[in-house]
Protein backbone atom coordinates (compact mmCIF):
# COMPACT_ATOMS: atom_id res chain seq x y z
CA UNK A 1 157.36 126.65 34.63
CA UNK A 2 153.96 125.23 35.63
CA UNK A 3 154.42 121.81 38.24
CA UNK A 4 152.17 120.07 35.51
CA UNK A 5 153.14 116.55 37.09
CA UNK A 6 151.12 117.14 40.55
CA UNK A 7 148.01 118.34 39.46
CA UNK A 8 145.70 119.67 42.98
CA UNK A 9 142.11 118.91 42.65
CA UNK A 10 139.71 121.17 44.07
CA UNK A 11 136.17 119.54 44.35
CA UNK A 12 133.65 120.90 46.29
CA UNK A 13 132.64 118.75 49.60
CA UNK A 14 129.31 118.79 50.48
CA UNK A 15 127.82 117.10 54.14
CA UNK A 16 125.27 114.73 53.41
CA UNK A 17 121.96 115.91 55.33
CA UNK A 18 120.35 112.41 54.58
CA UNK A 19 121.83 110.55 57.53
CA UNK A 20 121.22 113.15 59.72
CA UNK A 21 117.66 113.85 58.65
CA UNK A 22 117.28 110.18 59.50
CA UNK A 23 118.33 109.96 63.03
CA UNK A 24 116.60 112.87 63.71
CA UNK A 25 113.09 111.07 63.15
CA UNK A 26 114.49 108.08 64.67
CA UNK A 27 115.08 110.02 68.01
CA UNK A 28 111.68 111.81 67.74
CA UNK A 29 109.90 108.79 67.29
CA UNK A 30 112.11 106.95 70.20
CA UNK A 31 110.86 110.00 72.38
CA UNK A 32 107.37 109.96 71.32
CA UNK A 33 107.16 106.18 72.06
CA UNK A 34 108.89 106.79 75.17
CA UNK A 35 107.11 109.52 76.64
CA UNK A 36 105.00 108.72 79.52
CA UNK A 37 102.02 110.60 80.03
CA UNK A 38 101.08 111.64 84.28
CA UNK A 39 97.15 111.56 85.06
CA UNK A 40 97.62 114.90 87.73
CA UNK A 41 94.73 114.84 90.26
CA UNK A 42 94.41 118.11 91.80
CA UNK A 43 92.02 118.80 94.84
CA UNK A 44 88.34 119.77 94.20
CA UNK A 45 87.38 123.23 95.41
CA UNK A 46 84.55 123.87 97.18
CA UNK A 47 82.03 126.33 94.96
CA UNK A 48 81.08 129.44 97.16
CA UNK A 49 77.49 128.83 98.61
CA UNK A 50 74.79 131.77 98.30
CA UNK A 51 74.58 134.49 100.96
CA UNK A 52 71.52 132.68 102.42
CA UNK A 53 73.53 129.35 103.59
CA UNK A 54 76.23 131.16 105.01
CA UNK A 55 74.01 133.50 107.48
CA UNK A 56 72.43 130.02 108.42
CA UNK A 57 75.71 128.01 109.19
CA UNK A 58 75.96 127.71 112.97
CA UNK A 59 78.74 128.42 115.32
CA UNK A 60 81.42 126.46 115.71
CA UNK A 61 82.36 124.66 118.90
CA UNK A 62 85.44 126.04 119.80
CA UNK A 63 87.91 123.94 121.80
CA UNK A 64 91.50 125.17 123.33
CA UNK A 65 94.59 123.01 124.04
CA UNK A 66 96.72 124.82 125.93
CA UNK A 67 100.83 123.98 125.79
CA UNK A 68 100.25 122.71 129.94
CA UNK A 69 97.94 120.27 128.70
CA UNK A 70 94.62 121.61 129.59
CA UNK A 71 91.32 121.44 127.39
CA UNK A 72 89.01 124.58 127.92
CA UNK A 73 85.92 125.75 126.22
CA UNK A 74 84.60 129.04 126.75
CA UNK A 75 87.20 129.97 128.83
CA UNK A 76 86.58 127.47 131.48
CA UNK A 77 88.39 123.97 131.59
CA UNK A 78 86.83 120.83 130.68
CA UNK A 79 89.18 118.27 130.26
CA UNK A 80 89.24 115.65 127.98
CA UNK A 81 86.03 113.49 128.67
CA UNK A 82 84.75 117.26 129.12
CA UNK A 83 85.29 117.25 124.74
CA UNK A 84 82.77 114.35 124.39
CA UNK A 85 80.07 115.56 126.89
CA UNK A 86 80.74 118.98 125.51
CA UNK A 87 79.43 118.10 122.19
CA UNK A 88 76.50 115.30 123.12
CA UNK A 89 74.75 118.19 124.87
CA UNK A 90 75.30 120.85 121.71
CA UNK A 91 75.79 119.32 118.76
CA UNK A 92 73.59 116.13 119.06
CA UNK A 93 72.92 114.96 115.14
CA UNK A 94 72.77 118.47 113.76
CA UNK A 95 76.07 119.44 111.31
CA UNK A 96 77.35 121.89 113.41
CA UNK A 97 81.63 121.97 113.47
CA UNK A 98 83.83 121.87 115.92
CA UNK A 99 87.03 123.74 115.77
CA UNK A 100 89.92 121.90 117.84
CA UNK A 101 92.15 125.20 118.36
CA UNK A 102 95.82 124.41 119.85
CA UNK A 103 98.88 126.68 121.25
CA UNK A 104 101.84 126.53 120.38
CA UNK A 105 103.70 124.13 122.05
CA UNK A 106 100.93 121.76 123.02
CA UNK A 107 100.97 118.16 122.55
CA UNK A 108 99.70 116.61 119.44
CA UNK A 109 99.03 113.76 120.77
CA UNK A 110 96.41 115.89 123.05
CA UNK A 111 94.83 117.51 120.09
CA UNK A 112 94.29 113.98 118.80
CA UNK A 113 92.21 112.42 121.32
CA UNK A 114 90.38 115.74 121.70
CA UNK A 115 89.59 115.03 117.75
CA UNK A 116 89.02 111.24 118.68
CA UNK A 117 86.67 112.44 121.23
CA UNK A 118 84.87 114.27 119.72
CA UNK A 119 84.43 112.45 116.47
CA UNK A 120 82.75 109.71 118.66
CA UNK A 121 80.80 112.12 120.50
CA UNK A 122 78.77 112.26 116.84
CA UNK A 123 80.82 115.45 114.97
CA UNK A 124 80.96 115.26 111.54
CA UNK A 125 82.99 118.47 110.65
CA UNK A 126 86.07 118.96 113.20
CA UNK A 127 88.89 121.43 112.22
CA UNK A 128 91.95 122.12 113.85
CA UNK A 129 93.85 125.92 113.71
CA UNK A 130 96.56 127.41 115.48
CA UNK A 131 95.12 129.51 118.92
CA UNK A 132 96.22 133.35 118.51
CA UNK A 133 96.69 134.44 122.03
């Protein structure tokens, strides 16, 4: 004998997609609003120059800070006021750079004023590198 009192319904359940379609946009649109946008500026390269220009360029001034604290050019010292006199007497208003080289374990304060120097002595392009020695 069938149980005809209690009568089980089977319906089929479905998941309503229409809520969940909805927050979906709502969250893309709360990120697109949202979104901030970064101007990157990168640095500008400099475009190779012709063959010409480069045979032209002059030598650099090349000055060495040693780790005892001396300043030598060519080999022989010169000190710091030697930087500014240095340069008056070579480079006078031409473009011609000056290369600042320093030792390991020099002062940086050193290699500053021999920058300071020499930017008042009238260089325009002064680089620093490390001296390989």
């Amino acid at each position: 004998m069938k149980n005809s009192r209690f009568k089980v319904r089977t319906e089929a359940k479905e998941i309503e997609l229409s809520p969940l379609i909805d927050m979906v946009f709502i969250l893309l649109i709360f990120f697109i609003v949202t979104t901030v946008f970064v101007d990157e500026r990168g640095f500008e390269t400099a475009q190779s120059r012709p063959a010409q220009q480069l045979q032209e360029e002059k030598e650099p001034l090349v000055f060495l800070i040693r780790a005892n604290g001396r300043v030598e050019h060519q080999g022989r010292p010169v000190g710091l006021a030697g930087v500014a006199s240095q340069i008056r007497n070579q480079v006078g208003r031409s473009d011609q750079p000056v290369v600042i080289q320093v030792e390991t374990g020099a002062k940086s304060g050193l290699a500053i004023q021999a920058m300071d120097r020499a930017r008042s002595a009238g260089a325009n392009i002064i680089n620093f590198s490390k001296a390989f020695r």
